[in-house]
PDB file of N, CA and C in Angstrom:
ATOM      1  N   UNK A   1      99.496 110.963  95.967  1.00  0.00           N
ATOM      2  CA  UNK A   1      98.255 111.505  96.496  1.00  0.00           C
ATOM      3  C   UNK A   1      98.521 112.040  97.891  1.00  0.00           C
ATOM      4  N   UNK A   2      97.999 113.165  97.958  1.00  0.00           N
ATOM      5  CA  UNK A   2      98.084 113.759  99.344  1.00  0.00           C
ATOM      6  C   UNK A   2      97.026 113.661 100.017  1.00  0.00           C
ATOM      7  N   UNK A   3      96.658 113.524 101.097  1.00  0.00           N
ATOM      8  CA  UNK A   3      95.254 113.968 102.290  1.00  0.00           C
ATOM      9  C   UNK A   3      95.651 114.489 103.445  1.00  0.00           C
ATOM     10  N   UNK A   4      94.848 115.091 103.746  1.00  0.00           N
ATOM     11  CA  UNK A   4      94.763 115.658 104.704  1.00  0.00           C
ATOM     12  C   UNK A   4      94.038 115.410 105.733  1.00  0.00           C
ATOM     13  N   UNK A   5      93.758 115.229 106.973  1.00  0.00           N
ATOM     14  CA  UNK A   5      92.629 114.912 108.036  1.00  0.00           C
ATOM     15  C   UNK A   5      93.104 116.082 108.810  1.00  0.00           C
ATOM     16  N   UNK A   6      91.523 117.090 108.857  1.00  0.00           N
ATOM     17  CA  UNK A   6      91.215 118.122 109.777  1.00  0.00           C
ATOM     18  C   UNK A   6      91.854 118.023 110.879  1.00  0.00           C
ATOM     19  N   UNK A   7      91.476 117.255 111.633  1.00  0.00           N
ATOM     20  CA  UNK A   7      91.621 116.773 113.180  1.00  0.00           C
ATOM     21  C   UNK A   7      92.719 116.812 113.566  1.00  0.00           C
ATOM     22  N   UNK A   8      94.097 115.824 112.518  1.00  0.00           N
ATOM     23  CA  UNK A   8      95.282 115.556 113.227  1.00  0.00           C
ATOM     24  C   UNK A   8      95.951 117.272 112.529  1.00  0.00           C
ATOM     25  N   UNK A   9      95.469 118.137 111.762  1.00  0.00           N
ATOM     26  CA  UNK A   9      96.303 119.033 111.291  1.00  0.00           C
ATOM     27  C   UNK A   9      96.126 119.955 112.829  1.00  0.00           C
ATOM     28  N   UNK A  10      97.741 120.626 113.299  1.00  0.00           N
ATOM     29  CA  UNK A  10      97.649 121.561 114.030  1.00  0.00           C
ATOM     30  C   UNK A  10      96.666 122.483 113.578  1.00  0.00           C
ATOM     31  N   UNK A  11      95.970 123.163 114.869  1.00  0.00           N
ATOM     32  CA  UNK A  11      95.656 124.397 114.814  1.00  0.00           C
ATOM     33  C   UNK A  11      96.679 125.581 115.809  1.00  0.00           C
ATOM     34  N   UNK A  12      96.042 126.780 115.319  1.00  0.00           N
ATOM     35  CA  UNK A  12      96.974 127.634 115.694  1.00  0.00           C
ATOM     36  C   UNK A  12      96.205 129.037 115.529  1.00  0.00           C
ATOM     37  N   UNK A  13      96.413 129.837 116.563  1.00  0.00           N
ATOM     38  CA  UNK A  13      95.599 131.191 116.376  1.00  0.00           C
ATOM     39  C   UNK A  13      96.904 131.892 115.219  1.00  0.00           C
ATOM     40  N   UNK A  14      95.952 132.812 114.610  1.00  0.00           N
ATOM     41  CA  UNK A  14      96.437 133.494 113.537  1.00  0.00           C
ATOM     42  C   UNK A  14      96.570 135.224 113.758  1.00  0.00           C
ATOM     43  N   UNK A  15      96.727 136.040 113.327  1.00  0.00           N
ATOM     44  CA  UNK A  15      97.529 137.270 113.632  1.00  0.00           C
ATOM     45  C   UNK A  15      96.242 138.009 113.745  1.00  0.00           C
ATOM     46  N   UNK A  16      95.477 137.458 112.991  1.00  0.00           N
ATOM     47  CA  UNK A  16      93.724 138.250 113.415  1.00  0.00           C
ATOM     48  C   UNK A  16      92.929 137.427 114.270  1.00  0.00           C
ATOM     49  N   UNK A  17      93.341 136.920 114.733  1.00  0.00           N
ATOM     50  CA  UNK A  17      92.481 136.365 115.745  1.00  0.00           C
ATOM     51  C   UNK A  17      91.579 134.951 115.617  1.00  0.00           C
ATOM     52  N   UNK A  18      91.863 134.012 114.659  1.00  0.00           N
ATOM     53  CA  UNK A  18      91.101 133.082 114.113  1.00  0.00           C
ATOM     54  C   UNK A  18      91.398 132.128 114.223  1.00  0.00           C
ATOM     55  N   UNK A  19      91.148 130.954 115.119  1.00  0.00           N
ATOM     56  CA  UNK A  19      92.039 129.626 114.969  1.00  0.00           C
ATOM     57  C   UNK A  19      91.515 128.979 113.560  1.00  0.00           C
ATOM     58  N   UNK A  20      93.252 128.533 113.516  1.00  0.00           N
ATOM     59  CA  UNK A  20      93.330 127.985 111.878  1.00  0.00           C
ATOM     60  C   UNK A  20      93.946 126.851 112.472  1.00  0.00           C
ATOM     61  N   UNK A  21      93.522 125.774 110.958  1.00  0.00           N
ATOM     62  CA  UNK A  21      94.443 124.711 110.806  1.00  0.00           C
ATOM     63  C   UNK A  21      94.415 124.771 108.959  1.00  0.00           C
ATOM     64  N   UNK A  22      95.919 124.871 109.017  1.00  0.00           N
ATOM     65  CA  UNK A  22      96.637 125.166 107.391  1.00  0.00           C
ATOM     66  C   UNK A  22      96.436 123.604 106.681  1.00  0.00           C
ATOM     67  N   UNK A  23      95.602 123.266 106.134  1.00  0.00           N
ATOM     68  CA  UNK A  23      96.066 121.897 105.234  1.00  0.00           C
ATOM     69  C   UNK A  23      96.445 121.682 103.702  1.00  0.00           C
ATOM     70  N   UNK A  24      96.731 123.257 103.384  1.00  0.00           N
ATOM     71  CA  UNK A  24      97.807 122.698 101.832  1.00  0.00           C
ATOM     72  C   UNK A  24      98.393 124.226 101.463  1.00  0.00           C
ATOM     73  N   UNK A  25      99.165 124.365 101.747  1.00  0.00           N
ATOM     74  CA  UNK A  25     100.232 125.482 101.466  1.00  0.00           C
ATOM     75  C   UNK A  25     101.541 125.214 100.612  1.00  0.00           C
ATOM     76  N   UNK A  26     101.713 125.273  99.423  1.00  0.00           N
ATOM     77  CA  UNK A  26     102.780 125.026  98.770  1.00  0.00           C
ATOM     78  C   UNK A  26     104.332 125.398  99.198  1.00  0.00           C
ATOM     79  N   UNK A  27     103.855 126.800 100.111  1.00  0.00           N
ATOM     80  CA  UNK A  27     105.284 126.845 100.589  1.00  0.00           C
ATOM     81  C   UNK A  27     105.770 126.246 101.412  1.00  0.00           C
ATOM     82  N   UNK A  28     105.243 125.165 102.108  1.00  0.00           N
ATOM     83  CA  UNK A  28     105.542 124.078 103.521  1.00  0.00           C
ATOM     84  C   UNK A  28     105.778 122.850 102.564  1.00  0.00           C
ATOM     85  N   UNK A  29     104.659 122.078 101.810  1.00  0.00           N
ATOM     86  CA  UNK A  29     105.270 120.995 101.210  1.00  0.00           C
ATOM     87  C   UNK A  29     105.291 120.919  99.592  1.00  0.00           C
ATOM     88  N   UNK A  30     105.749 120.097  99.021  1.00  0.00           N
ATOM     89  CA  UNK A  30     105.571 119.635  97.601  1.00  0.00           C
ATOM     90  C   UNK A  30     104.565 119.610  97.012  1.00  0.00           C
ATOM     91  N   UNK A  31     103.989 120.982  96.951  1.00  0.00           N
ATOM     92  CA  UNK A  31     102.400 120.978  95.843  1.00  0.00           C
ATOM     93  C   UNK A  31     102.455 121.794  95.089  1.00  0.00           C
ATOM     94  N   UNK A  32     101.885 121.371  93.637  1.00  0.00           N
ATOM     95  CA  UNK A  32     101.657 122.523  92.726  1.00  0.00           C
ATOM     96  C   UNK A  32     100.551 122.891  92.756  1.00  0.00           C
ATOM     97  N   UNK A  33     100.704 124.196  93.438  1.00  0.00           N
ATOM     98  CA  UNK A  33      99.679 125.041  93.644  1.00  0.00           C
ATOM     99  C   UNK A  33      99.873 126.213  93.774  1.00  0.00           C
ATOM    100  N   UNK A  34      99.231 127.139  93.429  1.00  0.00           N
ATOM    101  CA  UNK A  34      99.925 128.736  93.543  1.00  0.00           C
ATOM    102  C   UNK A  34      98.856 129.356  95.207  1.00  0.00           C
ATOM    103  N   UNK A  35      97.333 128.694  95.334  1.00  0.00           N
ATOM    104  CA  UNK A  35      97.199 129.161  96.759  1.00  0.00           C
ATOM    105  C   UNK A  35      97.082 127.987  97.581  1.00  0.00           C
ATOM    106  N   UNK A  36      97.105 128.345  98.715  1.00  0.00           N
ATOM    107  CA  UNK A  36      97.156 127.882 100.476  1.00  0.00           C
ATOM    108  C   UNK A  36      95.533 127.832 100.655  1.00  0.00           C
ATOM    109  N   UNK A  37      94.816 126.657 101.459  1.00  0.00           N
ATOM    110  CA  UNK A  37      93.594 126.289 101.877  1.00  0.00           C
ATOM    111  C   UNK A  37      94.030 126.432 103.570  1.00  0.00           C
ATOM    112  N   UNK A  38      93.174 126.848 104.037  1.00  0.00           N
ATOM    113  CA  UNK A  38      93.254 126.923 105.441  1.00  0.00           C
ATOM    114  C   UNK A  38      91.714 126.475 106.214  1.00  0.00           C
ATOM    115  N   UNK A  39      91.579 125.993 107.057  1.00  0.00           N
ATOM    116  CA  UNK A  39      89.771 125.949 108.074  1.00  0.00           C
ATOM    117  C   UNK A  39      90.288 126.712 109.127  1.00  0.00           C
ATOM    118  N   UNK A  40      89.234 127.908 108.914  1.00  0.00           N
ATOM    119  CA  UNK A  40      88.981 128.724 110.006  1.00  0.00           C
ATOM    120  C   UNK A  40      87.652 128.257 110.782  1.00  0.00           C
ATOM    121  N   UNK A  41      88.361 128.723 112.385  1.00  0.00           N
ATOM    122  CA  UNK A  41      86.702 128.613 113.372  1.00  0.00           C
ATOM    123  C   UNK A  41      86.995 130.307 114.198  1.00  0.00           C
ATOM    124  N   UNK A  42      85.713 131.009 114.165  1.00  0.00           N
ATOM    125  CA  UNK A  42      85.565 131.907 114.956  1.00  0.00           C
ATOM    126  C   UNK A  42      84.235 131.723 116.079  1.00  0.00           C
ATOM    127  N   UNK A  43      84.641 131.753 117.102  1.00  0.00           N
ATOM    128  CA  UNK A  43      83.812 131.694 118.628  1.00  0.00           C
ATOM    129  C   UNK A  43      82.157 132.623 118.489  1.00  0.00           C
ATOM    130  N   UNK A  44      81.034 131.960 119.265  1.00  0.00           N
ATOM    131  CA  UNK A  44      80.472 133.028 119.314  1.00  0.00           C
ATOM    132  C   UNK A  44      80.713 134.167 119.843  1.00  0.00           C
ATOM    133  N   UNK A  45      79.695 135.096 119.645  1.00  0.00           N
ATOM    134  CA  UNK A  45      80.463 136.907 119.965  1.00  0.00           C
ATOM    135  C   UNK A  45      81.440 137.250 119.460  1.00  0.00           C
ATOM    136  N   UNK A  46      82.626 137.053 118.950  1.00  0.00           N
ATOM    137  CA  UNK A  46      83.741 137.124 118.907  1.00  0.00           C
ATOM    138  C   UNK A  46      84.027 137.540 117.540  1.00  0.00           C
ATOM    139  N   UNK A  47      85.260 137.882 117.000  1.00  0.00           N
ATOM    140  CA  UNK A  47      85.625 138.500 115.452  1.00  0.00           C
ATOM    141  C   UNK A  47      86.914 138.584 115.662  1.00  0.00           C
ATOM    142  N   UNK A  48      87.209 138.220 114.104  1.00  0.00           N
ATOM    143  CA  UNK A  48      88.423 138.391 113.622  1.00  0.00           C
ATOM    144  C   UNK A  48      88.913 139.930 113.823  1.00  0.00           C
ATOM    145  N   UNK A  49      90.021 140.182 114.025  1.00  0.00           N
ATOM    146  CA  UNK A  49      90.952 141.831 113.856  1.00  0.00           C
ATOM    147  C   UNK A  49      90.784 142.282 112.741  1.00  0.00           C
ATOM    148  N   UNK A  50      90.693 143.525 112.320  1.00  0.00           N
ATOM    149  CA  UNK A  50      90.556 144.170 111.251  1.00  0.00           C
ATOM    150  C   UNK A  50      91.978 143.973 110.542  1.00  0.00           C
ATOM    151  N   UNK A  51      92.528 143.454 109.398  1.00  0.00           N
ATOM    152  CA  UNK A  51      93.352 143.478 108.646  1.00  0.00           C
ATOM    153  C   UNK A  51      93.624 143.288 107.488  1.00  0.00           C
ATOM    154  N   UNK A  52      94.611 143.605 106.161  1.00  0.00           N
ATOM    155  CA  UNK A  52      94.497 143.200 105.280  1.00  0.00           C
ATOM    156  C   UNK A  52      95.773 142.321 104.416  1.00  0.00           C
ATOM    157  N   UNK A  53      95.790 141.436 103.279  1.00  0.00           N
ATOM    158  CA  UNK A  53      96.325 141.014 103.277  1.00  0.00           C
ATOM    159  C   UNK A  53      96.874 141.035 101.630  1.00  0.00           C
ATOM    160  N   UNK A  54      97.910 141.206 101.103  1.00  0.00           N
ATOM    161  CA  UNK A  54      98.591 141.870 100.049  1.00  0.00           C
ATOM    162  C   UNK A  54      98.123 140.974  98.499  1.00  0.00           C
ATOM    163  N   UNK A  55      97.446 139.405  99.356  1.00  0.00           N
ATOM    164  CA  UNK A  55      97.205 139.042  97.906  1.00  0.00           C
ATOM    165  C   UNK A  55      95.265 138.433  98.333  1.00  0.00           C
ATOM    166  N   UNK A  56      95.069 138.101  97.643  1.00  0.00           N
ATOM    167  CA  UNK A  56      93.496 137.465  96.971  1.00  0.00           C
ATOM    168  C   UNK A  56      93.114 136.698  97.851  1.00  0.00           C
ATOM    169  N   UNK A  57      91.565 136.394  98.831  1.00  0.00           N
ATOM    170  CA  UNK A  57      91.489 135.652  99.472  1.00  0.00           C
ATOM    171  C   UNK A  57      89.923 135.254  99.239  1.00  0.00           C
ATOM    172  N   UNK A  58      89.324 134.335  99.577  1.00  0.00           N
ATOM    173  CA  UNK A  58      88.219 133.594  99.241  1.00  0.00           C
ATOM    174  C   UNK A  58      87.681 133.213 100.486  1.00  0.00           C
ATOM    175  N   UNK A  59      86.785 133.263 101.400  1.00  0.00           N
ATOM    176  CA  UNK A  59      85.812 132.407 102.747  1.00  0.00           C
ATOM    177  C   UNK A  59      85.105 131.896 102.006  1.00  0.00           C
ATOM    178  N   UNK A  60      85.031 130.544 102.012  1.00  0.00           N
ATOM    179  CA  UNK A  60      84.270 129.566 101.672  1.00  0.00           C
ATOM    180  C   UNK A  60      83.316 129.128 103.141  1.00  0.00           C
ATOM    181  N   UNK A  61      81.486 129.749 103.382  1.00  0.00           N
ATOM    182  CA  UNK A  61      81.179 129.322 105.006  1.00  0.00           C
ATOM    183  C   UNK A  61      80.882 127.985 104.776  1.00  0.00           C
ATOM    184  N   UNK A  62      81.359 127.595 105.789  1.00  0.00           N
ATOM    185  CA  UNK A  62      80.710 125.825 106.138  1.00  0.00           C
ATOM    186  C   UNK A  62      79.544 125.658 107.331  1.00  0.00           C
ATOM    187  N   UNK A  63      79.833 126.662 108.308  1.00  0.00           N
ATOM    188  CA  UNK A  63      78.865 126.257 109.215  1.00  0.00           C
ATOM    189  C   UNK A  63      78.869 127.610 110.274  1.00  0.00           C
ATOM    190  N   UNK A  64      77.203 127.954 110.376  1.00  0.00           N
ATOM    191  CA  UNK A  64      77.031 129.180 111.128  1.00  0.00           C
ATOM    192  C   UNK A  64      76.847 130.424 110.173  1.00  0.00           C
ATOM    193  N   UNK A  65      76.580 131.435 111.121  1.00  0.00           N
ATOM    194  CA  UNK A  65      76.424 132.712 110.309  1.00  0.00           C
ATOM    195  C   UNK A  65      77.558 133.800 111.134  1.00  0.00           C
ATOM    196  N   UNK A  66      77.582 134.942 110.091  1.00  0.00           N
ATOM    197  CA  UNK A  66      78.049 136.360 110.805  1.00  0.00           C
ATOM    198  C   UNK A  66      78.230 137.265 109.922  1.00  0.00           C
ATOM    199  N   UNK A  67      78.872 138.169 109.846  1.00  0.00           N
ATOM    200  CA  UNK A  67      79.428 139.543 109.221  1.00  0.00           C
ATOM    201  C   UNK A  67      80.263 139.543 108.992  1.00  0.00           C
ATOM    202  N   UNK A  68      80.248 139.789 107.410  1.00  0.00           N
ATOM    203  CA  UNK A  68      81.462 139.845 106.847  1.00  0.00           C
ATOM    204  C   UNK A  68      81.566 141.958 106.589  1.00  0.00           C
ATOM    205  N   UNK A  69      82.983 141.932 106.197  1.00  0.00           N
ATOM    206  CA  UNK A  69      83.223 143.639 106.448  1.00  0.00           C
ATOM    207  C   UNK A  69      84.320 143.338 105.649  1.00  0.00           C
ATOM    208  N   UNK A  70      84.384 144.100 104.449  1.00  0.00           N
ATOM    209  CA  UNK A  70      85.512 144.235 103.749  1.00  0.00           C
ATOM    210  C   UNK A  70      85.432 145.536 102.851  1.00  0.00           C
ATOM    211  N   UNK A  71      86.013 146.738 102.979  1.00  0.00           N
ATOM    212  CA  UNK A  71      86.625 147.865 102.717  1.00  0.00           C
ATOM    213  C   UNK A  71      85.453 148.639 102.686  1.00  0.00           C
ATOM    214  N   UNK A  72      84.850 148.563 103.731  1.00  0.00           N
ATOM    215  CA  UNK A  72      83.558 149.445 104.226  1.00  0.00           C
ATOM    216  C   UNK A  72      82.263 149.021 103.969  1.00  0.00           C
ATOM    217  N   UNK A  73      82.422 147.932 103.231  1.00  0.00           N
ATOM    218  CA  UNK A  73      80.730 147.272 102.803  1.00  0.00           C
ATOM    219  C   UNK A  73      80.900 146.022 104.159  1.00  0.00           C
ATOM    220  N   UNK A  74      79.477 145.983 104.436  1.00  0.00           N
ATOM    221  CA  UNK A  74      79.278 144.798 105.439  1.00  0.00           C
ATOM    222  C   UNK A  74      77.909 143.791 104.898  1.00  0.00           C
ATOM    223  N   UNK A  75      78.137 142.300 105.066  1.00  0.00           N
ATOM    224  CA  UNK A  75      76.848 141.852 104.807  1.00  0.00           C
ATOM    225  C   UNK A  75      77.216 140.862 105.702  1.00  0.00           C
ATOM    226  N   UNK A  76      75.658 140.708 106.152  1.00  0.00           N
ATOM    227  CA  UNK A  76      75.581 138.612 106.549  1.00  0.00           C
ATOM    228  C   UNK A  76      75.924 137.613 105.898  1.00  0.00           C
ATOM    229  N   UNK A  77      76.161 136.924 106.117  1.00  0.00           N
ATOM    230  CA  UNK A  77      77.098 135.528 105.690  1.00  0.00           C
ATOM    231  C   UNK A  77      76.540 134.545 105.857  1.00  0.00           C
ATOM    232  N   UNK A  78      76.596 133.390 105.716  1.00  0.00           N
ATOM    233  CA  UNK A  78      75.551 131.959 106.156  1.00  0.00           C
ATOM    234  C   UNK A  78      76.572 130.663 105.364  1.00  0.00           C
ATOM    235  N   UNK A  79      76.003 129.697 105.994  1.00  0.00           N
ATOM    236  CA  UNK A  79      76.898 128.762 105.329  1.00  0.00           C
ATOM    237  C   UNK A  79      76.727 128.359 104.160  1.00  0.00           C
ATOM    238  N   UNK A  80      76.988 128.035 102.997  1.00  0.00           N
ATOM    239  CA  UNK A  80      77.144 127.754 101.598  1.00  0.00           C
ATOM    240  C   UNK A  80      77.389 128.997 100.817  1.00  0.00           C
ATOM    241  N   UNK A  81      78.350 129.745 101.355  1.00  0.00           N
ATOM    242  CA  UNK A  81      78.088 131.006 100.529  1.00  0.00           C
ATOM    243  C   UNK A  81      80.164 131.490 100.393  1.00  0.00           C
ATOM    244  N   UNK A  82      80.283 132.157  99.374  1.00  0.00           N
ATOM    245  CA  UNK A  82      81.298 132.291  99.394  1.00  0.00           C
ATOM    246  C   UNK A  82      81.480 134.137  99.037  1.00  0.00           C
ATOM    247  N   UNK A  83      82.666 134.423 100.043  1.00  0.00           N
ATOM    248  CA  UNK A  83      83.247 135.715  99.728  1.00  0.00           C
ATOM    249  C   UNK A  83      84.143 135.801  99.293  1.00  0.00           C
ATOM    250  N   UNK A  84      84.270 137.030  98.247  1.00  0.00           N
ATOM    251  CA  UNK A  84      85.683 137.226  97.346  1.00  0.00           C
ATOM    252  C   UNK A  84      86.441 138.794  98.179  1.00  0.00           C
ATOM    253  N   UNK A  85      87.592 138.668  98.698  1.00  0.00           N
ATOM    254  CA  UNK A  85      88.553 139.602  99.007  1.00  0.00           C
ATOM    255  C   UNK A  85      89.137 140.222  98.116  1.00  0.00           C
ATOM    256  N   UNK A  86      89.051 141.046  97.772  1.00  0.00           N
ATOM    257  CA  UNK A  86      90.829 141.652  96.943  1.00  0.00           C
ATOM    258  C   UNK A  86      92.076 141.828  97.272  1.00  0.00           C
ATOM    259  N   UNK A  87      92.854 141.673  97.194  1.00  0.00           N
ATOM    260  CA  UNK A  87      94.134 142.245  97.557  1.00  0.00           C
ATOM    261  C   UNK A  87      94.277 143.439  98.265  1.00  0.00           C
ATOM    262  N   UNK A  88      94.791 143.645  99.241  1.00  0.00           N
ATOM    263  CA  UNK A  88      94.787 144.778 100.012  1.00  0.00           C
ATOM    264  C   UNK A  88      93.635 145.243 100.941  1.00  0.00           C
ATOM    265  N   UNK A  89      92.649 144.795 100.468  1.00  0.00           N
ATOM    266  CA  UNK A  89      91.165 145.256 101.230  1.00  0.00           C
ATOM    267  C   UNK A  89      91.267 144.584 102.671  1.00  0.00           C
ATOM    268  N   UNK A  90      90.767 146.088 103.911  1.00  0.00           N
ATOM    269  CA  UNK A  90      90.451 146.283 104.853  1.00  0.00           C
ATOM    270  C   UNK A  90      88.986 144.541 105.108  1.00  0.00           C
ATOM    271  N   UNK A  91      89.889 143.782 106.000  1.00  0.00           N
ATOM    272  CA  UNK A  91      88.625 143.066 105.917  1.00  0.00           C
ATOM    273  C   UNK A  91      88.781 142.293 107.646  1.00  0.00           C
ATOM    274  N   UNK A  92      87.367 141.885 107.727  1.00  0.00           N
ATOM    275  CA  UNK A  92      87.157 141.063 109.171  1.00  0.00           C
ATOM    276  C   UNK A  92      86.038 140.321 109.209  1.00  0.00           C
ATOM    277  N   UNK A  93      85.419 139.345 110.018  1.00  0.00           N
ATOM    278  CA  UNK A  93      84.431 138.752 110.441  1.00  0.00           C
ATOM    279  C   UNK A  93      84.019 138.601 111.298  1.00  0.00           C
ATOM    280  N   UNK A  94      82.710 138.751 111.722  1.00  0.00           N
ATOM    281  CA  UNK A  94      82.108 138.321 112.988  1.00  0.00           C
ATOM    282  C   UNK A  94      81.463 137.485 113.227  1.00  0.00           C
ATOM    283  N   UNK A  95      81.463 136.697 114.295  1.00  0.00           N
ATOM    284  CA  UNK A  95      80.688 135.572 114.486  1.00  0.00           C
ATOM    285  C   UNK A  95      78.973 136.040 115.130  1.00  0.00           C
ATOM    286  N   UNK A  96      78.306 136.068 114.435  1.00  0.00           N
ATOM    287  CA  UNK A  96      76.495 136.663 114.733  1.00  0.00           C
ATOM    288  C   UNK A  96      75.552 135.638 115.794  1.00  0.00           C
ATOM    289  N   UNK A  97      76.313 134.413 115.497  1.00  0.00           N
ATOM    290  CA  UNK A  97      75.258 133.181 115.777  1.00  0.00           C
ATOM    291  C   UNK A  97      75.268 132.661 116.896  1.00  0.00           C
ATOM    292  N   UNK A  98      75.181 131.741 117.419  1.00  0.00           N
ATOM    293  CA  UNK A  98      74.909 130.625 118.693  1.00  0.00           C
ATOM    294  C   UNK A  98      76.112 129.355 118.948  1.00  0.00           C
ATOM    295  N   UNK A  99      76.359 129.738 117.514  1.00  0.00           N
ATOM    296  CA  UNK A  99      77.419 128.070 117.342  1.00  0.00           C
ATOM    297  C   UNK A  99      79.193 129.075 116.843  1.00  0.00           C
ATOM    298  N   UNK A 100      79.591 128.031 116.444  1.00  0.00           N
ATOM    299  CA  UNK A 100      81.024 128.432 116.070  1.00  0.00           C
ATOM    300  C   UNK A 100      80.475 128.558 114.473  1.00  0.00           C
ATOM    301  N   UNK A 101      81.455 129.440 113.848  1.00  0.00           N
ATOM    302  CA  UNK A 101      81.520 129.905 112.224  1.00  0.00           C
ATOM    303  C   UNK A 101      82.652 129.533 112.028  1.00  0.00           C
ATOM    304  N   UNK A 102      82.728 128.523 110.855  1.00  0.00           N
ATOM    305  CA  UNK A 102      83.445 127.955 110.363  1.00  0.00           C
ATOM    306  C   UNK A 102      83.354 127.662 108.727  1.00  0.00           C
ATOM    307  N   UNK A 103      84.991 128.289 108.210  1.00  0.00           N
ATOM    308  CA  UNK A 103      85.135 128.752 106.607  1.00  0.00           C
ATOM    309  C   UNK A 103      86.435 128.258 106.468  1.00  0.00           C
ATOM    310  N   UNK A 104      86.276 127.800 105.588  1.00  0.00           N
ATOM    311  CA  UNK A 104      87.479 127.874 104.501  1.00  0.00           C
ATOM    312  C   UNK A 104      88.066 128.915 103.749  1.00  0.00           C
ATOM    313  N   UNK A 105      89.519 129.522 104.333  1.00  0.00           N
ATOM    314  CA  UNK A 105      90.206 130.499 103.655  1.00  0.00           C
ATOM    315  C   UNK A 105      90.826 129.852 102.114  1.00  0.00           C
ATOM    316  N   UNK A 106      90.608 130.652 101.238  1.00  0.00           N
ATOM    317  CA  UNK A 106      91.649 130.315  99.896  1.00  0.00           C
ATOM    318  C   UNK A 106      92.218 131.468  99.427  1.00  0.00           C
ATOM    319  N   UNK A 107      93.651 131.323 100.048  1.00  0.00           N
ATOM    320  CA  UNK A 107      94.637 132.771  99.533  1.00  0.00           C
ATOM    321  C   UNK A 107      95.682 132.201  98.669  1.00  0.00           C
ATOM    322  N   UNK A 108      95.781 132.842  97.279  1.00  0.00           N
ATOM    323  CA  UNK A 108      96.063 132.986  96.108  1.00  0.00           C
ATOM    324  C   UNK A 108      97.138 134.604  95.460  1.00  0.00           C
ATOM    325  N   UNK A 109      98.015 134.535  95.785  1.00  0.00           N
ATOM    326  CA  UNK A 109      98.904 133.187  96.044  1.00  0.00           C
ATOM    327  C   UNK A 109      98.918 132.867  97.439  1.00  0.00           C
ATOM    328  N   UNK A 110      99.631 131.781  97.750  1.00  0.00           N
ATOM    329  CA  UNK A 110     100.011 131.054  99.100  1.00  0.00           C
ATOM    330  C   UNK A 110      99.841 131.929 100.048  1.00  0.00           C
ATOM    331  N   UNK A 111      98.882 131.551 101.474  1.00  0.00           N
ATOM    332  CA  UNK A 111      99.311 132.818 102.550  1.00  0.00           C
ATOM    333  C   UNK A 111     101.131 132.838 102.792  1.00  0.00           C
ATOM    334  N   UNK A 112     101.263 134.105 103.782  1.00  0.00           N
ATOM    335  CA  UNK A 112     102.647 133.821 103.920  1.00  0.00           C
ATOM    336  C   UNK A 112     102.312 135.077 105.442  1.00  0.00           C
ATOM    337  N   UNK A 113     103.067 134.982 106.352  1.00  0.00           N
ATOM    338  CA  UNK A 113     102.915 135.604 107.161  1.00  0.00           C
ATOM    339  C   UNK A 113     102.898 137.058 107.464  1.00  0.00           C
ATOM    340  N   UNK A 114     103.978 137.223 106.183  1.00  0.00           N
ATOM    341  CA  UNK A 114     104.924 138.975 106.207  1.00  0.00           C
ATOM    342  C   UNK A 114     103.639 139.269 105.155  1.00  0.00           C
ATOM    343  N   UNK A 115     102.528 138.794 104.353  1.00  0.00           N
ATOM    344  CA  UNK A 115     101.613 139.240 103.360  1.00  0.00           C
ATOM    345  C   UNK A 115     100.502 139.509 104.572  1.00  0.00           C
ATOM    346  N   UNK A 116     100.468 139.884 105.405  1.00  0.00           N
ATOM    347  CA  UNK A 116      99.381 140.081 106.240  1.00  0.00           C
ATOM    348  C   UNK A 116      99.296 140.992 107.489  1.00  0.00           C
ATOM    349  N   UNK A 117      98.895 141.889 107.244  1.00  0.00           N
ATOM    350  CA  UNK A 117      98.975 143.218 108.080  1.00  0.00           C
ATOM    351  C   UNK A 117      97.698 143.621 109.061  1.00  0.00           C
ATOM    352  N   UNK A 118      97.857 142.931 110.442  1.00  0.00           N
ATOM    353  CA  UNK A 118      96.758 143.512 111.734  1.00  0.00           C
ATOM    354  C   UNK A 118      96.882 144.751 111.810  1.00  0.00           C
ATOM    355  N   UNK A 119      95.304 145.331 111.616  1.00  0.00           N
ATOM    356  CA  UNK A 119      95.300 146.870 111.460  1.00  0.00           C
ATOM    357  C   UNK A 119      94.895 147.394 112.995  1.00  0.00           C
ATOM    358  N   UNK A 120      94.559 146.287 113.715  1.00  0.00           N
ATOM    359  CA  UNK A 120      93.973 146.690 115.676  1.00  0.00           C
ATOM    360  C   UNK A 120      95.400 146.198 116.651  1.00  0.00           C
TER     361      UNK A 120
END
């Protein structure tokens, strides 16, 4: 059995601008799994870089609102709600609200660093 605790997992800003903390990526440890779970937090005012990324990705919101923008469509976001990425699609987020926005990435397959292209 594996676990994870939020807290003690590093965080780390990410190539768009998002502090992450990675807690299950198959290519780091022993899991069968074909994608990577990540918790993202974005600041108020603030947004992710416009970029895209070569495979499938999922925001799962947990807490807060903002704008989501992916290959020219934009909508509001809120927490319990989930967005589907495609592969390749132009995408970013903004933080709209008062508090921090905070989601769960699910990229399928595994993120990987060289699969992810900052377009700013």
């Amino acid at each position: 059995m594996i676990i994870k605790n939020l807290s003690k997992t590093p965080e780390f800003s990410s190539g768009d601008d998002a502090r992450l903390r990675e807690l299950l990526n198959p290519r780091k440890e022993p899991l069968s799994l074909r994608y990577s779970l990540a918790h993202a937090a974005v600041a108020p005012g603030r947004s992710t870089k416009k970029h895209a990324l070569r495979t499938s990705e999922v925001y799962f919101i947990l807490e807060g609102g903002g704008r989501m923008h992916v290959d020219g469509e934009a909508a509001p976001v809120k927490a319990g709600q989930a967005v589907y990425i495609p592969p390749g699609a132009v995408q970013w987020i903004e933080n709209t609200g008062s508090g921090p926005l905070r989601f769960l990435c699910i990229v399928d397959p595994a993120w990987r660093p060289e699969d992810e292209k900052v377009l700013e």
